[in-house]
N, C-alpha and C. Protein backbone atom coordinates (compact mmCIF):
# COMPACT_ATOMS: atom_id res chain seq x y z
N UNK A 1 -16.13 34.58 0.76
CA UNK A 1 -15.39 35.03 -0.40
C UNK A 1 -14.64 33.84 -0.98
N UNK A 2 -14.82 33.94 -2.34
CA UNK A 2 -13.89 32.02 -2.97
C UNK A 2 -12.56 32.79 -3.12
N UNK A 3 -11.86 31.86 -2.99
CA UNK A 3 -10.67 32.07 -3.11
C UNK A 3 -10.21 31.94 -4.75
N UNK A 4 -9.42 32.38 -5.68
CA UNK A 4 -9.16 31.71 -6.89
C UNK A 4 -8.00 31.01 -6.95
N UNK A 5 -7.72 30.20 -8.03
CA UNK A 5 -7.02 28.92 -8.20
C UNK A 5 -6.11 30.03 -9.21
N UNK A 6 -5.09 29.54 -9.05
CA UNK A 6 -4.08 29.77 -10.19
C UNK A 6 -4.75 28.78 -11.53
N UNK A 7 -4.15 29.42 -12.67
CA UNK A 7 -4.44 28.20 -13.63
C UNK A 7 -3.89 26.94 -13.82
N UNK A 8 -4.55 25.77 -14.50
CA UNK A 8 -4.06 24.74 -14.34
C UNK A 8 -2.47 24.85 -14.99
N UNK A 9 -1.90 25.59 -16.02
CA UNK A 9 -0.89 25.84 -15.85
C UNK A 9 0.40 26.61 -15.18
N UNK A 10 0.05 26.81 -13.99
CA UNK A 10 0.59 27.28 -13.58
C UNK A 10 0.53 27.27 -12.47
N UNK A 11 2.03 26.51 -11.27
CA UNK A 11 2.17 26.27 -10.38
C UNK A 11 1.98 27.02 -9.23
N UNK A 12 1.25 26.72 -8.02
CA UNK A 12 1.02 28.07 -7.19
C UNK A 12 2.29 27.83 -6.35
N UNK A 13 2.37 29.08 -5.02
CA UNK A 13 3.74 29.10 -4.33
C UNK A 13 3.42 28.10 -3.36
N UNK A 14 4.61 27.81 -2.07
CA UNK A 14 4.25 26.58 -1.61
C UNK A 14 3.19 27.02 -0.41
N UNK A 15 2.81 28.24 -0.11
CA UNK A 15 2.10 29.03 0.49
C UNK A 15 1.07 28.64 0.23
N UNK A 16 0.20 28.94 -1.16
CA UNK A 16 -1.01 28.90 -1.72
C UNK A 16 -1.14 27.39 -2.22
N UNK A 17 -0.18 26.63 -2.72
CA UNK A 17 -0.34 25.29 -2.20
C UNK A 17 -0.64 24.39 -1.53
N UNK A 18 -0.37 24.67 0.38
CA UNK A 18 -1.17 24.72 1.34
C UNK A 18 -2.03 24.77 1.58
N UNK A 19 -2.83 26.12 1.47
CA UNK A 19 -3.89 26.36 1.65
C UNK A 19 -5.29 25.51 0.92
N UNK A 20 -4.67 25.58 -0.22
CA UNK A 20 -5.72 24.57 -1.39
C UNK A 20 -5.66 23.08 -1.63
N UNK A 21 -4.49 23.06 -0.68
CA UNK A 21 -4.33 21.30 -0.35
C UNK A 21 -5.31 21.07 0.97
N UNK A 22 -5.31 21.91 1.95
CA UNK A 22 -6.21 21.73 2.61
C UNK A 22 -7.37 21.66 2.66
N UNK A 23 -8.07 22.76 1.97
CA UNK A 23 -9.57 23.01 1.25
C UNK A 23 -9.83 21.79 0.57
N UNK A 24 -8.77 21.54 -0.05
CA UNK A 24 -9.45 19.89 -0.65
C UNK A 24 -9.75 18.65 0.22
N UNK A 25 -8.67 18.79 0.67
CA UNK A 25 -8.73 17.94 1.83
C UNK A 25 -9.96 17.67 2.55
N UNK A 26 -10.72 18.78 3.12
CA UNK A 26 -11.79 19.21 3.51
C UNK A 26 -12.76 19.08 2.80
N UNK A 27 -12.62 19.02 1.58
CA UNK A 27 -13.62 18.64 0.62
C UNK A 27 -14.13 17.33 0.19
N UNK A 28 -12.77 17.15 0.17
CA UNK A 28 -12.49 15.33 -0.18
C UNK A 28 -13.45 14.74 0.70
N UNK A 29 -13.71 14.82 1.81
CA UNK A 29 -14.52 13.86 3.33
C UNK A 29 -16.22 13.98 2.97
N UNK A 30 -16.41 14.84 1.63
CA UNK A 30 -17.83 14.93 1.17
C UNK A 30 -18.15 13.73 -0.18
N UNK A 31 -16.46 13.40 -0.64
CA UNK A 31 -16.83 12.74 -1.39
C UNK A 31 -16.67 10.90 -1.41
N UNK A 32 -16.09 10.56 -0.59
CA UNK A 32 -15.31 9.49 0.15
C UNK A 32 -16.55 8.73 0.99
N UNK A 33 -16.75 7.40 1.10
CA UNK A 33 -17.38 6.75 1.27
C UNK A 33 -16.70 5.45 1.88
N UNK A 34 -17.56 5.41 3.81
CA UNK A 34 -17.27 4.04 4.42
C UNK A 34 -16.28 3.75 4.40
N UNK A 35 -15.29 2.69 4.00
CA UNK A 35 -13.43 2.62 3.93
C UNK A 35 -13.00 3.75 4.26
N UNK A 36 -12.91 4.36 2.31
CA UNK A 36 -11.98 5.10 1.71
C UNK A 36 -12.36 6.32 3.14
N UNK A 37 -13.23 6.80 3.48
CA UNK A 37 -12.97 7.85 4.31
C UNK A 37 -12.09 7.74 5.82
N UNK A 38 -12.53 6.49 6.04
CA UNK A 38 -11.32 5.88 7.59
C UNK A 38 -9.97 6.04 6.69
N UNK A 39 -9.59 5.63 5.53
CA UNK A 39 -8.85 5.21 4.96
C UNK A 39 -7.97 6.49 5.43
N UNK A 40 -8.35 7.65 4.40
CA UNK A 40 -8.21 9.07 4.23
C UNK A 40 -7.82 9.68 5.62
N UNK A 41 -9.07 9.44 6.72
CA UNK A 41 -8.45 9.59 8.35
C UNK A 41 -7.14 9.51 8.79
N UNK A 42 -6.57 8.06 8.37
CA UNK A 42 -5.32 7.85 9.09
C UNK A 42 -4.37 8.62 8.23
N UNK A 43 -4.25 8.39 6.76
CA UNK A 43 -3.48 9.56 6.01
C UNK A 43 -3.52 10.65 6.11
N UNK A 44 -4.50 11.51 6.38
CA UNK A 44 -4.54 12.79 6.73
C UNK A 44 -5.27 13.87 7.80
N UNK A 45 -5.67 12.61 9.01
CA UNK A 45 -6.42 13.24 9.71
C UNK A 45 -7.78 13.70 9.55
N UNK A 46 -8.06 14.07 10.45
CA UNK A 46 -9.18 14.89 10.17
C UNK A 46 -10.16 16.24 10.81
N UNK A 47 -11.01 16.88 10.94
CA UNK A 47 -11.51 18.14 10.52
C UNK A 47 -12.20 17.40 11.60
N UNK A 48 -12.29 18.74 13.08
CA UNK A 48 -13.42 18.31 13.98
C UNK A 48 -13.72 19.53 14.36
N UNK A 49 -14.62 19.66 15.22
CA UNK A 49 -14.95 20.63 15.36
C UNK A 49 -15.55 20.40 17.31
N UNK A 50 -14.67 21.84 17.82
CA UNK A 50 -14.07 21.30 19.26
C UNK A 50 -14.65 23.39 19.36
N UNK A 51 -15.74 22.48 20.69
CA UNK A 51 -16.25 23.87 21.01
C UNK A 51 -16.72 25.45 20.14
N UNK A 52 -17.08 25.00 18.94
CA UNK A 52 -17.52 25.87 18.05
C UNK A 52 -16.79 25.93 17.12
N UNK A 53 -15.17 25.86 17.03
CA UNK A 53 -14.06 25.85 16.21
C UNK A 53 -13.68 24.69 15.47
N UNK A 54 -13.26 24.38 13.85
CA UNK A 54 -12.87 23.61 13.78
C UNK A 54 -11.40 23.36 13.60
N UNK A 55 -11.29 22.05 14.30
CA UNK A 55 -9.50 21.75 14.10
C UNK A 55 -9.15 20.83 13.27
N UNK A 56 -7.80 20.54 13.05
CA UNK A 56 -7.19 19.21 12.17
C UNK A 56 -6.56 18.45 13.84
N UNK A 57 -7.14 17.18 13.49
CA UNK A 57 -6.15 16.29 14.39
C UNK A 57 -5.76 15.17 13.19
N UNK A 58 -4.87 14.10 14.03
CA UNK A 58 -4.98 12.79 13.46
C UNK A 58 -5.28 11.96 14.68
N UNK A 59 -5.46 10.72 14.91
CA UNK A 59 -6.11 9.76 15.66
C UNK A 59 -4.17 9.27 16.83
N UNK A 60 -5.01 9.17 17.78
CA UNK A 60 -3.87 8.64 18.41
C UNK A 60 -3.45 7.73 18.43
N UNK A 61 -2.20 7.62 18.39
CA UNK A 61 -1.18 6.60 18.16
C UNK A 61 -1.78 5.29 19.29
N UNK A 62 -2.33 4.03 18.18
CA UNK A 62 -2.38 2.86 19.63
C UNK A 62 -4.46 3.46 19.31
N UNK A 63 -4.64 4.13 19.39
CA UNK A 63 -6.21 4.20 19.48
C UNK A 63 -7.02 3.30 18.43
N UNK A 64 -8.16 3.25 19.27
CA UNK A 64 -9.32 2.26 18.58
C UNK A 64 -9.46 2.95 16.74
N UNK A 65 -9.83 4.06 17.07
CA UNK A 65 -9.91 4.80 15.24
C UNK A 65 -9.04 4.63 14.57
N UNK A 66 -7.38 4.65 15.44
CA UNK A 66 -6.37 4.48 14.44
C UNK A 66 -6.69 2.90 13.93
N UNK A 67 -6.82 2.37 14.43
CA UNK A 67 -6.40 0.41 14.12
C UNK A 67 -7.90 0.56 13.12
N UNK A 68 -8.73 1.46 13.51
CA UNK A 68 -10.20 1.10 12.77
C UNK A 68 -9.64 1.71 10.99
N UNK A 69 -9.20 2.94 11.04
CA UNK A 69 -8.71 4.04 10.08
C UNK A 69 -7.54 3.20 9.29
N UNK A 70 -6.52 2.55 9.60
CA UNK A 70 -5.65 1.22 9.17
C UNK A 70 -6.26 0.20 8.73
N UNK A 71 -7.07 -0.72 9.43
CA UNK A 71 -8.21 -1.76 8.33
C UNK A 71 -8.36 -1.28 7.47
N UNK A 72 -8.70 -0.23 7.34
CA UNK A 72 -9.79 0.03 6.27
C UNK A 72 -8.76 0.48 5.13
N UNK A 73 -7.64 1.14 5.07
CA UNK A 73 -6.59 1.25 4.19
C UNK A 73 -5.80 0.18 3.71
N UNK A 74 -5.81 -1.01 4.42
CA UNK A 74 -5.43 -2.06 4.24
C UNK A 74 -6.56 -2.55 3.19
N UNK A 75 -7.30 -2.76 3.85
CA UNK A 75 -8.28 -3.47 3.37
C UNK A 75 -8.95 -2.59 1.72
N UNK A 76 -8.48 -1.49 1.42
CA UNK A 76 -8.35 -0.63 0.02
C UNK A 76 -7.46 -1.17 -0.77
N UNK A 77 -6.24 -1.42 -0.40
CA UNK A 77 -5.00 -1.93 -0.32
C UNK A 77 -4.99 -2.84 -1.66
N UNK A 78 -6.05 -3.97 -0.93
CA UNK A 78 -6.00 -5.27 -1.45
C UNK A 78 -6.99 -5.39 -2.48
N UNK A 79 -7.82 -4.68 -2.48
CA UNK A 79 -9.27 -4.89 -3.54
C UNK A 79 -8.47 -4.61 -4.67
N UNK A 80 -9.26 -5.05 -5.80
CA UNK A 80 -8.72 -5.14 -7.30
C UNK A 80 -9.43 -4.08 -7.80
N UNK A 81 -9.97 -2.76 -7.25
CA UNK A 81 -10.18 -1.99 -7.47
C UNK A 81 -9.47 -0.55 -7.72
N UNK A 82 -9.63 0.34 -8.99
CA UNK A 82 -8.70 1.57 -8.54
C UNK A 82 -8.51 2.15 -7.15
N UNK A 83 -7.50 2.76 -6.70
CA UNK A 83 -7.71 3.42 -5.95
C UNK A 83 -8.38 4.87 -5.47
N UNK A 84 -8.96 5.24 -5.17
CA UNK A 84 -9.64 6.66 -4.83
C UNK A 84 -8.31 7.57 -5.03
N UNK A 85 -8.41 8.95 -5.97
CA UNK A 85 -7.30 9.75 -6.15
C UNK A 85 -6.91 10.42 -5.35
N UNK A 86 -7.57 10.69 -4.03
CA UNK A 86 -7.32 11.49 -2.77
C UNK A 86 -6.33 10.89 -1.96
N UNK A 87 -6.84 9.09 -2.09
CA UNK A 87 -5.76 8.61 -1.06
C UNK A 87 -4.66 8.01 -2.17
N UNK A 88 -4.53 7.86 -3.17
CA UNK A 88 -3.24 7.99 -3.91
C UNK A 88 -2.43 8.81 -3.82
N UNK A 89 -3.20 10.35 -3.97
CA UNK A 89 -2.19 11.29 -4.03
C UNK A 89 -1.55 11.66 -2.58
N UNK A 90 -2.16 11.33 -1.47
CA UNK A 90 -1.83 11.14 0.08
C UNK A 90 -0.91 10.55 0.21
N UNK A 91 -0.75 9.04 -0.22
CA UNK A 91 -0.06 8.03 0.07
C UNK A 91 1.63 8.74 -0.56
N UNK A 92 0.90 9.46 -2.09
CA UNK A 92 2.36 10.24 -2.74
C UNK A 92 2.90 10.83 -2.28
N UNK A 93 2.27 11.89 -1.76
CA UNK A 93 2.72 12.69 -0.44
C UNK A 93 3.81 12.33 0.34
N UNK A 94 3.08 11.24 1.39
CA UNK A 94 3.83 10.98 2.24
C UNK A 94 4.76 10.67 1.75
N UNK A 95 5.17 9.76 0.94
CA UNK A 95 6.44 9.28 0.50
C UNK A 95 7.21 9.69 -0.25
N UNK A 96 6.95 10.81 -0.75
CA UNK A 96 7.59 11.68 -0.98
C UNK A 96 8.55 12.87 -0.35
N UNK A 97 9.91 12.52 -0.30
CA UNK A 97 10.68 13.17 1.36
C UNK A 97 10.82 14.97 0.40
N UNK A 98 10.73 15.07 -0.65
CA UNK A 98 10.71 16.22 -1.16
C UNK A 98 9.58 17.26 -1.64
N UNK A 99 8.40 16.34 -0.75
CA UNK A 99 7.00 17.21 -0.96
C UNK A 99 7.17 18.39 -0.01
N UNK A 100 6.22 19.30 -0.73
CA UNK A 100 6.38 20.13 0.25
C UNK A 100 4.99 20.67 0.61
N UNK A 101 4.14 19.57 0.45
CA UNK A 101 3.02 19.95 1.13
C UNK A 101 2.42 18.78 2.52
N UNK A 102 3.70 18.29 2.43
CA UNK A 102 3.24 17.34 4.03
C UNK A 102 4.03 17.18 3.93
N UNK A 103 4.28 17.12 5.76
CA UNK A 103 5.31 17.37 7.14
C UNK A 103 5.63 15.82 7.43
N UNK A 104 4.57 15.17 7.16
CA UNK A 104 4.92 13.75 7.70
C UNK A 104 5.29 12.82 6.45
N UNK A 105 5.85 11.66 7.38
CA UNK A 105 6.66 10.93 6.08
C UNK A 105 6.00 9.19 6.90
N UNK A 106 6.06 8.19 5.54
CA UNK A 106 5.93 7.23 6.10
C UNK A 106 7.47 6.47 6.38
N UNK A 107 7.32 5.48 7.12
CA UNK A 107 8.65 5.10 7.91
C UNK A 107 8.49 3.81 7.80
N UNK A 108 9.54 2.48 7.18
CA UNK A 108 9.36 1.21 7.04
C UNK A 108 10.52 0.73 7.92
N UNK A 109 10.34 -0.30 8.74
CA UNK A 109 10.93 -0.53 9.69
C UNK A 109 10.79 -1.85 10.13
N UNK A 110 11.86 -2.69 10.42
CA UNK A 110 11.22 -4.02 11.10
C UNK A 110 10.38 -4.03 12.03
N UNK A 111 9.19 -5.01 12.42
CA UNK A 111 8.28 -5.25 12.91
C UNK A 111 9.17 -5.84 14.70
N UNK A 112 9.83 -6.97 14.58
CA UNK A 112 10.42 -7.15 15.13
C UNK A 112 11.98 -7.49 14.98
N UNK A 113 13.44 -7.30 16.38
CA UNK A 113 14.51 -7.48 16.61
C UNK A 113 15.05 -8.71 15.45
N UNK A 114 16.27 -8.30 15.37
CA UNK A 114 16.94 -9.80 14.93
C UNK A 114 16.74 -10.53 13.31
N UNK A 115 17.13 -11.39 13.23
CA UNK A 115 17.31 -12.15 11.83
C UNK A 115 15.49 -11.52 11.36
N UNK A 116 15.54 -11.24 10.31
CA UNK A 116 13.97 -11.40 9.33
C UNK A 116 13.46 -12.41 8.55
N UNK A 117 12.30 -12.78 8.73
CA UNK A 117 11.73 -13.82 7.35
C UNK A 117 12.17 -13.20 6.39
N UNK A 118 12.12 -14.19 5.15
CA UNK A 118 12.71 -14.07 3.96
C UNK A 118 11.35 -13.87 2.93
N UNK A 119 10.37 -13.81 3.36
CA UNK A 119 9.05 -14.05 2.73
C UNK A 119 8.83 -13.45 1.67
N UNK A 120 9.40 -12.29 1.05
CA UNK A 120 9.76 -11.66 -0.10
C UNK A 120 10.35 -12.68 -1.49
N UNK A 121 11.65 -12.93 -0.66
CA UNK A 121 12.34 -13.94 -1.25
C UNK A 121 12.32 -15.61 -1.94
N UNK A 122 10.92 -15.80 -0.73
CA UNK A 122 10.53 -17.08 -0.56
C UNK A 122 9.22 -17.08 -1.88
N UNK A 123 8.72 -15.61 -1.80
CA UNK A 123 7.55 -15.85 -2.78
C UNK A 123 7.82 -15.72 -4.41
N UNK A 124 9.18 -15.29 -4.35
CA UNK A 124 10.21 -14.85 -5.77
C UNK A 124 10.43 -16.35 -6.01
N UNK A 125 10.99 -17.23 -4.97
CA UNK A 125 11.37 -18.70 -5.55
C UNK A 125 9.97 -19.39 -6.46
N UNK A 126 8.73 -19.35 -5.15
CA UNK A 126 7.79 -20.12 -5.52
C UNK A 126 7.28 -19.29 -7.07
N UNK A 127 7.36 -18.18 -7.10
CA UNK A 127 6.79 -17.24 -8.90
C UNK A 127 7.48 -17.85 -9.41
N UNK A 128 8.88 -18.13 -9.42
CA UNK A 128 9.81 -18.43 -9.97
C UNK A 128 9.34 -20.04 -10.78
N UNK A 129 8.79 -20.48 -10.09
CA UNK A 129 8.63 -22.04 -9.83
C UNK A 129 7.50 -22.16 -10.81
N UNK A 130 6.42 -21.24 -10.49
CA UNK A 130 5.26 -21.07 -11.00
C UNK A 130 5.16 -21.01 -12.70
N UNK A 131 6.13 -19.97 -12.82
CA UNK A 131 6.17 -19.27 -14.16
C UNK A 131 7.04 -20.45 -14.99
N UNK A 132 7.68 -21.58 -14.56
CA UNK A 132 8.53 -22.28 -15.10
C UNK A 132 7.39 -23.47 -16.02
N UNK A 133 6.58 -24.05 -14.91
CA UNK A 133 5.33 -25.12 -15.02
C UNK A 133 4.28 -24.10 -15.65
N UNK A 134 4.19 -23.00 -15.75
CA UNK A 134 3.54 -22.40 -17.14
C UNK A 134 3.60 -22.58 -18.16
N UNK A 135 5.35 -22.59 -18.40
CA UNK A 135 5.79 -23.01 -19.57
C UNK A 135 6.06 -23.95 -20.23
N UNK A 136 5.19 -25.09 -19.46
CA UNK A 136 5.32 -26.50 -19.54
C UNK A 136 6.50 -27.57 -19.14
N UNK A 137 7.34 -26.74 -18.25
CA UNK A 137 8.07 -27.26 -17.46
C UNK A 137 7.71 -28.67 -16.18
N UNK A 138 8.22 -29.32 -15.94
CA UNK A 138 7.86 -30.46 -15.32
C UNK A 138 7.92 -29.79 -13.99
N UNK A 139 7.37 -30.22 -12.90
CA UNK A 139 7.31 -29.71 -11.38
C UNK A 139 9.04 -30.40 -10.97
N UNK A 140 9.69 -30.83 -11.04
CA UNK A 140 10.78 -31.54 -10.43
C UNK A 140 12.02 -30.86 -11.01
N UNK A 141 11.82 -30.84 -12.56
CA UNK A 141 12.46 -30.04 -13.03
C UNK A 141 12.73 -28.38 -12.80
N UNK A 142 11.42 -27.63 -12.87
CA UNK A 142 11.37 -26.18 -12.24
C UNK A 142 11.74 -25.98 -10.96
N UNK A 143 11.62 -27.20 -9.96
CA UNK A 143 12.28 -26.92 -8.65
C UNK A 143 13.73 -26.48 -8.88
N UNK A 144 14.79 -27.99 -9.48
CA UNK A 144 15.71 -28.11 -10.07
C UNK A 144 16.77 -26.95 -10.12
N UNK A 145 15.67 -26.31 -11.35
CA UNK A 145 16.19 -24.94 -11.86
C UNK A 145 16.52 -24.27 -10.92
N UNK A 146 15.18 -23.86 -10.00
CA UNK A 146 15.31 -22.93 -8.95
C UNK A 146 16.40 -22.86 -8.29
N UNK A 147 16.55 -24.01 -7.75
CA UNK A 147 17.89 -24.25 -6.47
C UNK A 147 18.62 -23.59 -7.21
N UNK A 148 19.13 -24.04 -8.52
CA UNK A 148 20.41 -23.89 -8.99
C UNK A 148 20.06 -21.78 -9.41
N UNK A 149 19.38 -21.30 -10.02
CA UNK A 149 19.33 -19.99 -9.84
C UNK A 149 19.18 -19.55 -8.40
N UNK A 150 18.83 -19.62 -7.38
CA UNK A 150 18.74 -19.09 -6.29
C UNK A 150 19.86 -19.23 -5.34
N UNK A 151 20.70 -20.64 -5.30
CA UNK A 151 21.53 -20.77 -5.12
C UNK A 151 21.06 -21.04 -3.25
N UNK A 152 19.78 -21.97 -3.26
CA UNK A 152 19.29 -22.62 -1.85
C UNK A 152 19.38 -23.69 -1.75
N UNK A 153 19.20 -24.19 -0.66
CA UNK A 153 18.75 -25.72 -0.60
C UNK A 153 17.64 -26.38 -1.24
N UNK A 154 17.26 -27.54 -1.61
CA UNK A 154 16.20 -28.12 -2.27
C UNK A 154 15.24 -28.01 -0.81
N UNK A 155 15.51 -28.12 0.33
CA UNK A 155 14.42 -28.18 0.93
C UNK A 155 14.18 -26.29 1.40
N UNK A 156 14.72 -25.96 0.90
CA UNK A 156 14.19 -23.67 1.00
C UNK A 156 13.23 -23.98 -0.08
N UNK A 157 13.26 -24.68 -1.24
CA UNK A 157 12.55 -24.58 -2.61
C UNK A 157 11.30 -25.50 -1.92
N UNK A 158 11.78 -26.68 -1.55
CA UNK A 158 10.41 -27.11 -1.53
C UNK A 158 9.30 -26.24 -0.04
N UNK A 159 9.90 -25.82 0.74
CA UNK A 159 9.31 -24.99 1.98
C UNK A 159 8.45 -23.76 1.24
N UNK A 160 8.98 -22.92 0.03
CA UNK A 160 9.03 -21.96 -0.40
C UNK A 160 7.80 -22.47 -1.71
N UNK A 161 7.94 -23.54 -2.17
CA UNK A 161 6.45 -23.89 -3.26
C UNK A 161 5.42 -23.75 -1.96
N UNK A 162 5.67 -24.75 -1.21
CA UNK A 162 4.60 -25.30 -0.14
C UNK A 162 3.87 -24.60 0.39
N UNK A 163 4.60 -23.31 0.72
CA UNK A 163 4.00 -22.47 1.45
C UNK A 163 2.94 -21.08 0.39
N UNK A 164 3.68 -21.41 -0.79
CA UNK A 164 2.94 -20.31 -1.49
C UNK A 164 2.43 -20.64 -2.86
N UNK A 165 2.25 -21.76 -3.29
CA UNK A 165 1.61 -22.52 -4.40
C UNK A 165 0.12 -22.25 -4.24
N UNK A 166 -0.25 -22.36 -3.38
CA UNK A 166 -2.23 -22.19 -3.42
C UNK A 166 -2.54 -20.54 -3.19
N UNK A 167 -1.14 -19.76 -3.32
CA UNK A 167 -1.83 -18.24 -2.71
C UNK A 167 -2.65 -17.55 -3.77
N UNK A 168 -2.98 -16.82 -3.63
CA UNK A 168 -3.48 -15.66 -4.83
C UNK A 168 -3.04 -15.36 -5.89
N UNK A 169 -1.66 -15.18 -5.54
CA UNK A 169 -1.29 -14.10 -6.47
C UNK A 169 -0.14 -15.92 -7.54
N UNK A 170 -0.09 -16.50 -6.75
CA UNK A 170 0.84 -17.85 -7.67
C UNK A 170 0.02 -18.78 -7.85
N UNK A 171 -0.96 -19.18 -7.25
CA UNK A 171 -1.88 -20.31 -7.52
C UNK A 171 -2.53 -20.48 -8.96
N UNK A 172 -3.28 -19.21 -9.36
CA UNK A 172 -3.89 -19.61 -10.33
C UNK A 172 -2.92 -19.78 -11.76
N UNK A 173 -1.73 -18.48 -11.41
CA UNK A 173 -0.71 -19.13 -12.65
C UNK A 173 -0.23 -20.51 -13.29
N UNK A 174 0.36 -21.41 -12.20
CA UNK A 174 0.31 -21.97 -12.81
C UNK A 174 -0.20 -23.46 -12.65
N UNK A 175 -1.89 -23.17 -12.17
CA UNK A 175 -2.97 -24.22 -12.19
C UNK A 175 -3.98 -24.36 -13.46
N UNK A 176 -3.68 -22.82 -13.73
CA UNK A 176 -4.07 -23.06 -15.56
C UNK A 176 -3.16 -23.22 -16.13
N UNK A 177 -2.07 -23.91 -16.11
CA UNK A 177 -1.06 -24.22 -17.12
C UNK A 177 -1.21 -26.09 -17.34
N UNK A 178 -1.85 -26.58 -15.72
CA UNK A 178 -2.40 -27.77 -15.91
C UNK A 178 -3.12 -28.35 -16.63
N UNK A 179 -3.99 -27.75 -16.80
CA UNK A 179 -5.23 -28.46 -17.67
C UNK A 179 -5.34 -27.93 -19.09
């Protein structure tokens, strides 16, 4: 028997919300491909089927599928590709502490004890640096600047080009400003 959908205008209860978040869910794993479906795994588990019945698990904490189900979301992550709308709207989910169609939440947390890299900070100097010699700024000079807006040492600025001048996301800025 199909179940029917409320109309698209009109919000179902958080009951029937459930239910059709799940069905999709379930649906979704027909349309998802290689990655995106490990991807989808670690966000939302998955649909097995244990002695004739099927269940929802998610992968255990520390397990080979989980670390396999994580690559592969990572590795979605980074492509310059849209993202798949299943694991967008997942990812919304979770982070969303006022959803009310998932129980779980994601949690950001230091990796390890004690003082943290600044690597956030460090890649704000070097953009910083970047976007200056775009503008036809001299390299000695845009350091210059930096210190004095950031309010570091000349050698945080120069640690902070050094380390992130050839990356991805700052390199090519401002290496076409060279030529």
């Amino acid at each position: 028997m199909k179940r029917s959908r409320p109309p698209k205008h009109q919000h179902p209860t958080d009951k029937e919300a459930w239910r059709y978040l799940k069905a999709d869910e379930i649906t979704a794993w027909r349309y998802l491909k290689g990655d995106e479906n490990l991807a989808f795994e670690y966000l939302a588990g998955k649909f097995v089927d244990e002695h004739g019945k099927i269940t929802h698990k998610f992968h255990e904490a520390g397990s080979e599928e989980e670390t396999r189900s994580l690559a592969a979301l990572v590795k979605l992550l980074r492509e310059h590709r849209e993202l798949h709308p299943f694991i967008r709207s997942k990812l919304a989910e979770l982070h969303d502490p006022n959803s009310q169609l998932e129980e779980r939440t994601f949690t950001i947390a230091n990796r390890r004890s004690g003082p943290q890299p600044r690597h956030s900070f460090m890649i704000a100097i070097a953009w910083s640096i970047a976007l200056q010699i775009a503008d036809g700024r001299k390299m000695e000079s845009a350091k210059e600047w930096a210190k004095d807006v950031y309010g570091v040492s000349r050698s945080t600025i120069d640690r902070a080009w050094a380390d992130h001048k050839d990356s991805e996301l700052i390199g090519p800025m401002w290496k076409a400003a060279r030529y």
